[in-house]
C-alpha atoms as a PDB file:
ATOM      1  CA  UNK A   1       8.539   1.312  -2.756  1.00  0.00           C
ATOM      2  CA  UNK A   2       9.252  -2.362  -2.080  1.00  0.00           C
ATOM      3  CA  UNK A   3       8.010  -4.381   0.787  1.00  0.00           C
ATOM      4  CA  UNK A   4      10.288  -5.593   2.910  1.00  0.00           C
ATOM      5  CA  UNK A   5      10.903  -8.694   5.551  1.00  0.00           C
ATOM      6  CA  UNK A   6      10.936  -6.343   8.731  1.00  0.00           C
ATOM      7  CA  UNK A   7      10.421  -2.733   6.844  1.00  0.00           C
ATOM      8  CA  UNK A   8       7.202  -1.241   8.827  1.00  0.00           C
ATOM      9  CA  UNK A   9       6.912  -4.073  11.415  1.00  0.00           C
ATOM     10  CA  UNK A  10      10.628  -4.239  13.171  1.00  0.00           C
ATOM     11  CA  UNK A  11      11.322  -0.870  11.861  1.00  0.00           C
ATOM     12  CA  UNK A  12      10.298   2.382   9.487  1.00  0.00           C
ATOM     13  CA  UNK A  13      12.402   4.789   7.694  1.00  0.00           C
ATOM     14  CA  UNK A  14      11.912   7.791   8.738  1.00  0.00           C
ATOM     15  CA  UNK A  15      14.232   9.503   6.204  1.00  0.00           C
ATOM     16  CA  UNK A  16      16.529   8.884   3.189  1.00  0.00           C
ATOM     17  CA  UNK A  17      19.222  11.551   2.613  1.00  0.00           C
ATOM     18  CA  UNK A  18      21.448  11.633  -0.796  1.00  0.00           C
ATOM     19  CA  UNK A  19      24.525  12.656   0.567  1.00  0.00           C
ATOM     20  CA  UNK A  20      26.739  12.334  -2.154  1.00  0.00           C
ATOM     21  CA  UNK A  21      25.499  11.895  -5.719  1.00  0.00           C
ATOM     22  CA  UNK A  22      27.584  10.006  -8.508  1.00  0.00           C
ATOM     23  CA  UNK A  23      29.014  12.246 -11.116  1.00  0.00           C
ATOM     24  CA  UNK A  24      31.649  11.478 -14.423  1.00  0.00           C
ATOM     25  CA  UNK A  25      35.060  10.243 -12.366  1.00  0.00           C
ATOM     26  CA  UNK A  26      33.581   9.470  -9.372  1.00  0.00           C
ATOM     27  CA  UNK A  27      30.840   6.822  -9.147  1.00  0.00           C
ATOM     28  CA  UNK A  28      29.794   6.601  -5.810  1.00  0.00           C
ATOM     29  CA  UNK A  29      26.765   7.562  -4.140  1.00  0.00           C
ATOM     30  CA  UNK A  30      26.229   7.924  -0.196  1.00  0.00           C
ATOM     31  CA  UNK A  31      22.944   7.900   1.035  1.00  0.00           C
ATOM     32  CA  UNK A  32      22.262   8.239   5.123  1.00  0.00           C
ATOM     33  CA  UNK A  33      18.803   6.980   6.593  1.00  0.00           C
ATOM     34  CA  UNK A  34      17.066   7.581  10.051  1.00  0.00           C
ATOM     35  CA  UNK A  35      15.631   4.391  11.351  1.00  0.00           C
ATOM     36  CA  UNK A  36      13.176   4.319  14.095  1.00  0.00           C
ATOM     37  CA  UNK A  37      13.227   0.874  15.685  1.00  0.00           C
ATOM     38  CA  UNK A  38       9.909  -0.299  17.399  1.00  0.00           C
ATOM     39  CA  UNK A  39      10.890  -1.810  20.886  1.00  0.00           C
ATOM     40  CA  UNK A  40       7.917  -3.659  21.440  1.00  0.00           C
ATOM     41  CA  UNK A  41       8.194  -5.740  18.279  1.00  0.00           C
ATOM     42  CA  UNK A  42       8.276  -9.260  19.626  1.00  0.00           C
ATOM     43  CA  UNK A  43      11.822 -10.212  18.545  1.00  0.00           C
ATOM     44  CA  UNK A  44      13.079  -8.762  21.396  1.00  0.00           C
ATOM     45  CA  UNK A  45      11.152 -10.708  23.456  1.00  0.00           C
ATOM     46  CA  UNK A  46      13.143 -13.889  22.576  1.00  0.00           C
ATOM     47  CA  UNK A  47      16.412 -11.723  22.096  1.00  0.00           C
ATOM     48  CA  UNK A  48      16.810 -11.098  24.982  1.00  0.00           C
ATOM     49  CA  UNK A  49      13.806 -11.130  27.281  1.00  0.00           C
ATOM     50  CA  UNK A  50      15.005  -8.079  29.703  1.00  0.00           C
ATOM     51  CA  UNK A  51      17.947  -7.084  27.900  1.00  0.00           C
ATOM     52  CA  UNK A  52      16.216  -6.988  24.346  1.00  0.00           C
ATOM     53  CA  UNK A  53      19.308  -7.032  21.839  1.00  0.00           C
ATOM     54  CA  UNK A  54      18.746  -6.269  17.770  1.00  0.00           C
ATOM     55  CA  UNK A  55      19.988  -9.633  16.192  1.00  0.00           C
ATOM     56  CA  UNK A  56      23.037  -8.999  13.894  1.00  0.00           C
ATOM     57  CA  UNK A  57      20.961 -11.155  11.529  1.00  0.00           C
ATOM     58  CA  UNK A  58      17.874  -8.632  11.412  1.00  0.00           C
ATOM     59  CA  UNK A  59      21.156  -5.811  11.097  1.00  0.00           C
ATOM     60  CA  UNK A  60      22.156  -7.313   7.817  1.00  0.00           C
ATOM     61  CA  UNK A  61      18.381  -7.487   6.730  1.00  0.00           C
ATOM     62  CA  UNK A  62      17.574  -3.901   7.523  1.00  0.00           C
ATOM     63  CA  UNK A  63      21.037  -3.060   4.971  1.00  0.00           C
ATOM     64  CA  UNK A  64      19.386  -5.341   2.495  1.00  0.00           C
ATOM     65  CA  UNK A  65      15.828  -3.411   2.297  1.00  0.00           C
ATOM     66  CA  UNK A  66      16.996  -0.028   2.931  1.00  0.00           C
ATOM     67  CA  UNK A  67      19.091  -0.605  -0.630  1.00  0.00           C
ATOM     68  CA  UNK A  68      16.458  -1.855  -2.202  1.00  0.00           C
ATOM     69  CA  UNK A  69      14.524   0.773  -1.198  1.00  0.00           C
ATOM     70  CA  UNK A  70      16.899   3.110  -2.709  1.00  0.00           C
ATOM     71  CA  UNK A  71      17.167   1.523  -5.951  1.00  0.00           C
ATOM     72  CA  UNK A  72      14.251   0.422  -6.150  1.00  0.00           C
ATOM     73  CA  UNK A  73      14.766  -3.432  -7.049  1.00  0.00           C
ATOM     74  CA  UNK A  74      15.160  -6.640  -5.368  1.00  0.00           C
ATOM     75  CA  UNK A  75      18.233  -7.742  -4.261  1.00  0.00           C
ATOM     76  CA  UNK A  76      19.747 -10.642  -3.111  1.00  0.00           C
ATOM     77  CA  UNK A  77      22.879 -10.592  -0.345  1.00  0.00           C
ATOM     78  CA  UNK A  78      25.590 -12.705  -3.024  1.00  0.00           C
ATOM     79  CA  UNK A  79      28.569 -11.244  -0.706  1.00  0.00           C
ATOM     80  CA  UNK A  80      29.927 -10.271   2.675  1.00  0.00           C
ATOM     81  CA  UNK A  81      33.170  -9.599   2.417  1.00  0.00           C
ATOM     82  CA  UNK A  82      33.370  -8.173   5.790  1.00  0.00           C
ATOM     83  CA  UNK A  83      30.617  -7.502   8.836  1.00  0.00           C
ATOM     84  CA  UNK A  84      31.472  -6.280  12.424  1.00  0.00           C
ATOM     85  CA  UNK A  85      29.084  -5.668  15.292  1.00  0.00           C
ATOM     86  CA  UNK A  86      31.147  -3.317  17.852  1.00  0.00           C
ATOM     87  CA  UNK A  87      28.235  -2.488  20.343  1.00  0.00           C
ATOM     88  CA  UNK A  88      24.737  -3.901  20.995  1.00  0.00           C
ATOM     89  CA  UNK A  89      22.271  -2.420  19.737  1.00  0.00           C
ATOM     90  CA  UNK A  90      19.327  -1.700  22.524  1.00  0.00           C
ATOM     91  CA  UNK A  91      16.247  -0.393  20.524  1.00  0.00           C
ATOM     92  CA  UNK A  92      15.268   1.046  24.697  1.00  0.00           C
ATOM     93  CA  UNK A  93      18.510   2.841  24.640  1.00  0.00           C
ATOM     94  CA  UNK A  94      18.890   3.461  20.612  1.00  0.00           C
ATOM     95  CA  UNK A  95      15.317   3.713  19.530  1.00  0.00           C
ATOM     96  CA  UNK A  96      16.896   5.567  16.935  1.00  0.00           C
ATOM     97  CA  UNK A  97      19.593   4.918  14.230  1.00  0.00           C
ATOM     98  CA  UNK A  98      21.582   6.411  11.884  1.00  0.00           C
ATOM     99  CA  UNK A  99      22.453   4.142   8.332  1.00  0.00           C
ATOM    100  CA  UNK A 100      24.439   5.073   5.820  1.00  0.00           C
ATOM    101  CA  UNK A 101      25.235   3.369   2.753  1.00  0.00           C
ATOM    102  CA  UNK A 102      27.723   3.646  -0.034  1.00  0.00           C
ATOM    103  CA  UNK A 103      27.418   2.801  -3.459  1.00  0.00           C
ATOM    104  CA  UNK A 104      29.862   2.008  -5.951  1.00  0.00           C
ATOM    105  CA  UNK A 105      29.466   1.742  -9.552  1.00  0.00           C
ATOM    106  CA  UNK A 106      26.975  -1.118 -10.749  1.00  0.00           C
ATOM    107  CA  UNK A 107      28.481  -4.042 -12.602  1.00  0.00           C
ATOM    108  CA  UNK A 108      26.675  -6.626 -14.316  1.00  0.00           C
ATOM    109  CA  UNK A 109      23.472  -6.108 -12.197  1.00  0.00           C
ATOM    110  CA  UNK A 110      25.719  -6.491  -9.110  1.00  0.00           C
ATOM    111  CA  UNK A 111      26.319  -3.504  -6.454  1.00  0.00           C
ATOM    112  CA  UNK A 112      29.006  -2.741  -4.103  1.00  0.00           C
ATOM    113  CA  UNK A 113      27.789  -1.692  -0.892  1.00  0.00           C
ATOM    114  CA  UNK A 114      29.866  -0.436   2.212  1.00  0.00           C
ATOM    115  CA  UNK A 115      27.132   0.259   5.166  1.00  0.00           C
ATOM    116  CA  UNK A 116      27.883   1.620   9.042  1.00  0.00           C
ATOM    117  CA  UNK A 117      24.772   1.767  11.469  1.00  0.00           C
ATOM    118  CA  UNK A 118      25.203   4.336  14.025  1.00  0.00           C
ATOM    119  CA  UNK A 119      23.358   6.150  16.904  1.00  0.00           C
ATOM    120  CA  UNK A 120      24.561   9.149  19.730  1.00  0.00           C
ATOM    121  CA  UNK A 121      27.720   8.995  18.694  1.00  0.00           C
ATOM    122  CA  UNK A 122      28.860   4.982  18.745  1.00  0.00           C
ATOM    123  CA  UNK A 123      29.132   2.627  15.724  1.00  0.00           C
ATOM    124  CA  UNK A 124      27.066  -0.674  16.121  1.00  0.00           C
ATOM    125  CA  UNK A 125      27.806  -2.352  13.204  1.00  0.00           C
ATOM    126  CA  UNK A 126      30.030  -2.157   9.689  1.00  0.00           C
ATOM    127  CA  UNK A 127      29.639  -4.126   6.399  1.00  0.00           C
ATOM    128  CA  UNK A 128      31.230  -4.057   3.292  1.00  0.00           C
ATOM    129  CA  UNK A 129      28.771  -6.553   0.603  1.00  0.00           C
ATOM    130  CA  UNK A 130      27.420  -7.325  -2.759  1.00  0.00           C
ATOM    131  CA  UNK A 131      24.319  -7.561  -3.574  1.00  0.00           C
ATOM    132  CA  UNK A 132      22.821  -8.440  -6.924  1.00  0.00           C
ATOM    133  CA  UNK A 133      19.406  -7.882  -8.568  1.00  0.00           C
ATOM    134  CA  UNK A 134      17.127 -10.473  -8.226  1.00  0.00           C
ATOM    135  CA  UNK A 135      14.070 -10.910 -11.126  1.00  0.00           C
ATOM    136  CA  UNK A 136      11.158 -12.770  -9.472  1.00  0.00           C
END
């Protein structure tokens, strides 16, 4: 398991679910996570005191270390083709939520990723990125 920026202190993974494993024709995996957010991390004081908000920022993060997680190197964001937040994410309201990821076939040490964080029912936020390995 790999350490991450906010992995255990803004958030923990509760679970990681292969959804969809790669196979000869088709080489995409799906993975979906549960995330449990921990409200009383101090971002939210600062973001926004009374109305505490996850920052988009700290979004794109959590994508970053849950696929590392998964394949179990570092990675660097080298792409984002595409991120939209639709709804704010209250970790008061949505203490909970739902990521799922999407894998296409590896390339050079780089990944496709397409990611969508939901909870109850509404979509907070959608990315479509690469990310490539990083060697320390």
């Amino acid at each position: 398991m790999l350490a991450g920026m906010l992995k255990g202190k803004l958030y923990r993974i509760k679970t990681i679910d292969l959804l969809q494993p790669s196979y000869e024709g088709n080489p995409v995996r799906k993975y979906s996570a549960i995330l449990a957010l921990d409200s009383s991390h101090q971002i939210f004081e600062g973001h926004f005191p009374g109305n505490p908000v996850l920052p988009g920022v700290c979004q794109v993060e959590i994508v970053r270390e849950l696929a590392e997680e998964i394949l179990g190197l570092k990675l660097l964001l080298s792409q984002a083709s595409q991120v939209k937040y639709l709804n704010i994410i209250n970790p008061s309201v949505n203490p909970l939520l739902n990521l799922d990821l999407k894998f296409g076939e590896p390339v050079q040490g780089e990944f496709d990723v397409s990611a969508e964080v939901t909870s109850a029912g509404s979509v907070f936020m959608k990315m479509k990125c690469r990310f490539k390995e990083f060697n320390s």
